[in-house]
Protein backbone atom coordinates (compact mmCIF):
# COMPACT_ATOMS: atom_id res chain seq x y z
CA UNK A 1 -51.41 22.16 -7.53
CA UNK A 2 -54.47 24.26 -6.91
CA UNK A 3 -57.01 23.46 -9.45
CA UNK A 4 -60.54 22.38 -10.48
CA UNK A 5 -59.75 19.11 -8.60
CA UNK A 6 -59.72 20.71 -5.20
CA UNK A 7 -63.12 20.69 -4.51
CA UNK A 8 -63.54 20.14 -0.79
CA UNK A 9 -65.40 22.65 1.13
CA UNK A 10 -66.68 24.64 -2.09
CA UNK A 11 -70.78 24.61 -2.53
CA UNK A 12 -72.88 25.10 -5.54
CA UNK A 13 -72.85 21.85 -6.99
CA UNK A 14 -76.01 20.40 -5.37
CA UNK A 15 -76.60 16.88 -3.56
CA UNK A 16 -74.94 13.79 -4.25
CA UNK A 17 -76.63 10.95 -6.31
CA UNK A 18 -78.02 7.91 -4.75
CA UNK A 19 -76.05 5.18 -6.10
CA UNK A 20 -77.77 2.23 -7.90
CA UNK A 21 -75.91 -0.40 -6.05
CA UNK A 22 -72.61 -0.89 -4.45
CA UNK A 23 -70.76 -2.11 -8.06
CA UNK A 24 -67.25 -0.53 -8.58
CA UNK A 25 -67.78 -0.57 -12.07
CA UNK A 26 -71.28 -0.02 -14.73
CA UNK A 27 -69.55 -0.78 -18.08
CA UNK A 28 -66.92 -3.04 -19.28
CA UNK A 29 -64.21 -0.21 -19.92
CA UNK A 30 -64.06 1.44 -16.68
CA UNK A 31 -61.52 -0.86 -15.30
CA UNK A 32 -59.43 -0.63 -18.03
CA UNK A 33 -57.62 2.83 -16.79
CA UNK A 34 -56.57 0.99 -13.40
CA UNK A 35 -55.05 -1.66 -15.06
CA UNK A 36 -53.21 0.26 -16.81
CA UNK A 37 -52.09 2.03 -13.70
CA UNK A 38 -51.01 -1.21 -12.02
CA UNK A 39 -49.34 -2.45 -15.12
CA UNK A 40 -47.37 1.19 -14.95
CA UNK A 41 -46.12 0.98 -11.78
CA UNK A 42 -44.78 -2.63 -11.48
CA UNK A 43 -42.74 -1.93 -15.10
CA UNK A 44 -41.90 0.96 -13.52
CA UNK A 45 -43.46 3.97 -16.16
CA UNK A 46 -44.58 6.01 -13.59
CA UNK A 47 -45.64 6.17 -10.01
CA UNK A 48 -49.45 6.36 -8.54
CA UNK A 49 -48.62 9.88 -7.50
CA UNK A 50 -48.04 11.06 -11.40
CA UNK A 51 -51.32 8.99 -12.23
CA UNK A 52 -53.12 10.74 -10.03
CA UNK A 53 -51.22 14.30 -11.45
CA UNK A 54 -52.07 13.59 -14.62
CA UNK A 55 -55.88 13.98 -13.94
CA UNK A 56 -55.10 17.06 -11.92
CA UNK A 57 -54.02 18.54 -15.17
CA UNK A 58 -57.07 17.88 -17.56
CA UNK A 59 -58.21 21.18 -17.85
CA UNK A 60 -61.01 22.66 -15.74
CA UNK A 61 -63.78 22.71 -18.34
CA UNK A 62 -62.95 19.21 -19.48
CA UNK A 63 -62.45 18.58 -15.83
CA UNK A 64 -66.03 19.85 -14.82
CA UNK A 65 -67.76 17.87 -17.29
CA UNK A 66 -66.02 14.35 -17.39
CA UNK A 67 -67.71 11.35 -15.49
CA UNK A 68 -64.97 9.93 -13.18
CA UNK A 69 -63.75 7.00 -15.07
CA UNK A 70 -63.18 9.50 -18.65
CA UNK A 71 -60.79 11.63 -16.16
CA UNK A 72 -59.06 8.71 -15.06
CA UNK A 73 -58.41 7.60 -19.07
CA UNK A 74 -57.48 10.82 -20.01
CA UNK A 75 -54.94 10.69 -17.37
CA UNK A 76 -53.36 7.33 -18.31
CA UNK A 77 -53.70 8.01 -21.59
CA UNK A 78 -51.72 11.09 -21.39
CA UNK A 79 -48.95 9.42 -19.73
CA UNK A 80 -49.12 6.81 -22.54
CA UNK A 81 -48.32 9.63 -24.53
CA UNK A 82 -45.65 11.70 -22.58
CA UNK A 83 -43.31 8.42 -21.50
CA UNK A 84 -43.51 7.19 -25.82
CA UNK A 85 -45.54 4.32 -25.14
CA UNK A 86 -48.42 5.50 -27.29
CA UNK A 87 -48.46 8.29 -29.61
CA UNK A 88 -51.55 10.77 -29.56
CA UNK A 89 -52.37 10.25 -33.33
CA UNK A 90 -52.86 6.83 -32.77
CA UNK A 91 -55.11 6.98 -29.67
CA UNK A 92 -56.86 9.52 -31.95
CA UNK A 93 -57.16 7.55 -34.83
CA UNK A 94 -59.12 4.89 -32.43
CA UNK A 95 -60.87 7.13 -30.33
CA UNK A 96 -62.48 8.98 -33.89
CA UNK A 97 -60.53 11.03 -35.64
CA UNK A 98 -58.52 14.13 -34.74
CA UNK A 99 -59.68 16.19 -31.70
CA UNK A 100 -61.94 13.11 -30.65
CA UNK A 101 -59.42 12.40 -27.40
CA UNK A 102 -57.96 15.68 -25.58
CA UNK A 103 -55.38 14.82 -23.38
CA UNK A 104 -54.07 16.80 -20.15
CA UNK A 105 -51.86 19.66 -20.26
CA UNK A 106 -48.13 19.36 -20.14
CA UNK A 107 -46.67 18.86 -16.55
CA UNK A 108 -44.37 20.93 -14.71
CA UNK A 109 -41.22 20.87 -13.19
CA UNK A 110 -42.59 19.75 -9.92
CA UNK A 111 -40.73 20.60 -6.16
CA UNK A 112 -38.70 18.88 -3.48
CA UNK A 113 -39.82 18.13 -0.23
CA UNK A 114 -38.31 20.14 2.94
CA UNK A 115 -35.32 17.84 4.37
CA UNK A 116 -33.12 18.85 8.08
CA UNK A 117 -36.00 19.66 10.08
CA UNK A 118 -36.83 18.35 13.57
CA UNK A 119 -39.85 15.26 12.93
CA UNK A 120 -43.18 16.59 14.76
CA UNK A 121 -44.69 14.64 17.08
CA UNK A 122 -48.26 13.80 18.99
CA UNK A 123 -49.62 16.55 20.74
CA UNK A 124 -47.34 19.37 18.82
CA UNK A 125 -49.28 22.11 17.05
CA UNK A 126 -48.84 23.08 13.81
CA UNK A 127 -50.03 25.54 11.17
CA UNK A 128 -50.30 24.21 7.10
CA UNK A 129 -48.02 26.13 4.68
CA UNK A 130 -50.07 28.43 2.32
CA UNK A 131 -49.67 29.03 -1.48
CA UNK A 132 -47.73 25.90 -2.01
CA UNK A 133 -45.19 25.91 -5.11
CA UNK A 134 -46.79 24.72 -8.47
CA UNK A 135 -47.28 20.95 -8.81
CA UNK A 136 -48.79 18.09 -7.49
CA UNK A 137 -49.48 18.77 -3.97
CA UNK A 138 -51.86 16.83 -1.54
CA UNK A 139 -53.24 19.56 0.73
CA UNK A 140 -56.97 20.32 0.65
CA UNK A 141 -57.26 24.12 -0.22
CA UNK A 142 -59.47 24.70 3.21
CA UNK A 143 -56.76 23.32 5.40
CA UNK A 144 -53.78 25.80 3.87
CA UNK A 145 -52.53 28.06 6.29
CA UNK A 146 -54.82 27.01 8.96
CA UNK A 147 -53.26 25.68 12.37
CA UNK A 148 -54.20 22.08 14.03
CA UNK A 149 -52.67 19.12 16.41
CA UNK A 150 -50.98 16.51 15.78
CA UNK A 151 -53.04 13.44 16.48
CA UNK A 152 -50.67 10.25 15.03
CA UNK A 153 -48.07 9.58 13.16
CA UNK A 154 -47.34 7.09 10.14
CA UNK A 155 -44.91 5.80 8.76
CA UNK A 156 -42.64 7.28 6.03
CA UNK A 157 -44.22 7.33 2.43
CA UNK A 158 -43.15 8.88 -0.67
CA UNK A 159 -43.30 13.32 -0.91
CA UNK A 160 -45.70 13.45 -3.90
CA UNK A 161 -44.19 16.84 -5.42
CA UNK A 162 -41.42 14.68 -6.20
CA UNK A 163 -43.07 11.28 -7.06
CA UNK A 164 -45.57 12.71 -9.44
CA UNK A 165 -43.30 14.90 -11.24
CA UNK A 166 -40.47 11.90 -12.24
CA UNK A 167 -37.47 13.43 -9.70
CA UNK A 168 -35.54 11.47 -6.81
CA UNK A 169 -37.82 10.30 -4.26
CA UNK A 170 -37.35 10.92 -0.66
CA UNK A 171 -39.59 9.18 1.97
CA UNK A 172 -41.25 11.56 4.68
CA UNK A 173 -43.61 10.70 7.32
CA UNK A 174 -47.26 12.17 7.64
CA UNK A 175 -49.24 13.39 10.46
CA UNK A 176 -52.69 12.91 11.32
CA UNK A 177 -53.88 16.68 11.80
CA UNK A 178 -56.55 17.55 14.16
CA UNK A 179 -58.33 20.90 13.09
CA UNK A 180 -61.70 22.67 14.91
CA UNK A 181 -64.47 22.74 12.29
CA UNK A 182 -64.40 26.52 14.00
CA UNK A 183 -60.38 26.95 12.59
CA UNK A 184 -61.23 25.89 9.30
CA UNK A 185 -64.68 27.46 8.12
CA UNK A 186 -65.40 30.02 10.62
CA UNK A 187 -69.11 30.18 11.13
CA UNK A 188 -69.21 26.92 12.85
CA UNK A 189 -69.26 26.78 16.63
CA UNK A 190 -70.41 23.13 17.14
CA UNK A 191 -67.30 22.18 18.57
CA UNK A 192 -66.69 19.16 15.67
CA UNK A 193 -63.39 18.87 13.99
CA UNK A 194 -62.21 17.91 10.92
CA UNK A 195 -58.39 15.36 10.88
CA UNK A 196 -56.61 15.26 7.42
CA UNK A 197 -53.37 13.21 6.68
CA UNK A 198 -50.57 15.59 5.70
CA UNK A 199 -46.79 14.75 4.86
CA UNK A 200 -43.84 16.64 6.85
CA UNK A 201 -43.34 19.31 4.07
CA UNK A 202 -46.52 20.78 3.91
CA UNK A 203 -46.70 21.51 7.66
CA UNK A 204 -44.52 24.25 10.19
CA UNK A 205 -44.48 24.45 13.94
CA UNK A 206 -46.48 26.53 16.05
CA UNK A 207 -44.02 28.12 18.35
């Protein structure tokens, strides 16, 4: 899913703020979403993968303007909602009244990962798939169609278009990818490079 979410690489939103310490958390709700999330996936509501969708779909303006920790409730909340745990009147009703607690937008069919193909290995070259199929997806925008090296392999974890979208799971491996800062943003010829984690699916070979 491209969306506000994707942020990496994009300028325009100024420096980041020095931290006042090293807490996780500055007020006695924020854990509260996380819990939730644990408490999800070991009664087996949803996976990590739709958590994480479900803040991908808060819309952008919402998105934008949300601290971290409101996203993350929003999210939970929302699949509170969708999987009849919770209705949205109610967390209304709490939150304020009606239109006090938006949730995220409905979620969409979601897509299967790419089975039958030959595993890559270290030292193969390989190019990122571009315009990936609606969904959640975990490919930075600036890496999408660009071509890199293999650097490691892991070992097989769950292809997110399926395990945030509530269809049947299959496992893939994921690559540590190798790219030249120079591949990736053009103007820079410092010779550093940038390595991002990418599962089977979302990657082609270089022949």
């Amino acid at each position: 899913m491209d969306g506000i979410h994707d942020m990496g690489g994009v300028c325009g939103f100024g420096s980041l703020q020095t931290r006042r310490d090293e807490l996780p958390f500055h007020a006695a709700w924020e854990p509260l979403p996380y819990i939730i999330a644990i408490l999800a996936k070991q009664n087996g509501w949803w996976t990590f993968d739709a958590g994480r969708h479900s803040i991908e779909r808060i819309p952008a303006r919402d998105y934008i303007n949300s601290p971290y920790f409101d996203r993350v409730l929003v999210g939970m909340a929302t699949l509170l909602v969708e999987h009849g745990l919770l209705s949205h009147e109610d967390i209304e009703e709490r939150a304020g009244g009606k239109g006090s607690f938006p949730l995220s937008v409905p979620i969409g069919p979601g897509h299967a990962s790419r089975g039958g193909r030959e595993s890559f290995k270290v030292g193969d070259q390989v190019r990122v798939i571009t315009a990936p199929p609606p969904g959640h997806i975990r490919i930075p925008g600036y890496v999408q169609g660009k071509t890199g090296v293999v650097l490691k392999v892991t070992a097989p974890v769950p292809f997110p278009g399926e395990a945030g979208h509530g269809l049947k799971v299959r496992e893939q491996p994921t690559y540590h990818v190798k790219f030249n800062s120079e591949e990736i943003w053009g103007e820079v010829v410092d010779g550093s490079s940038v390595v991002v984690d990418l599962w089977e699916s979302y990657l082609d070979p270089v022949n």
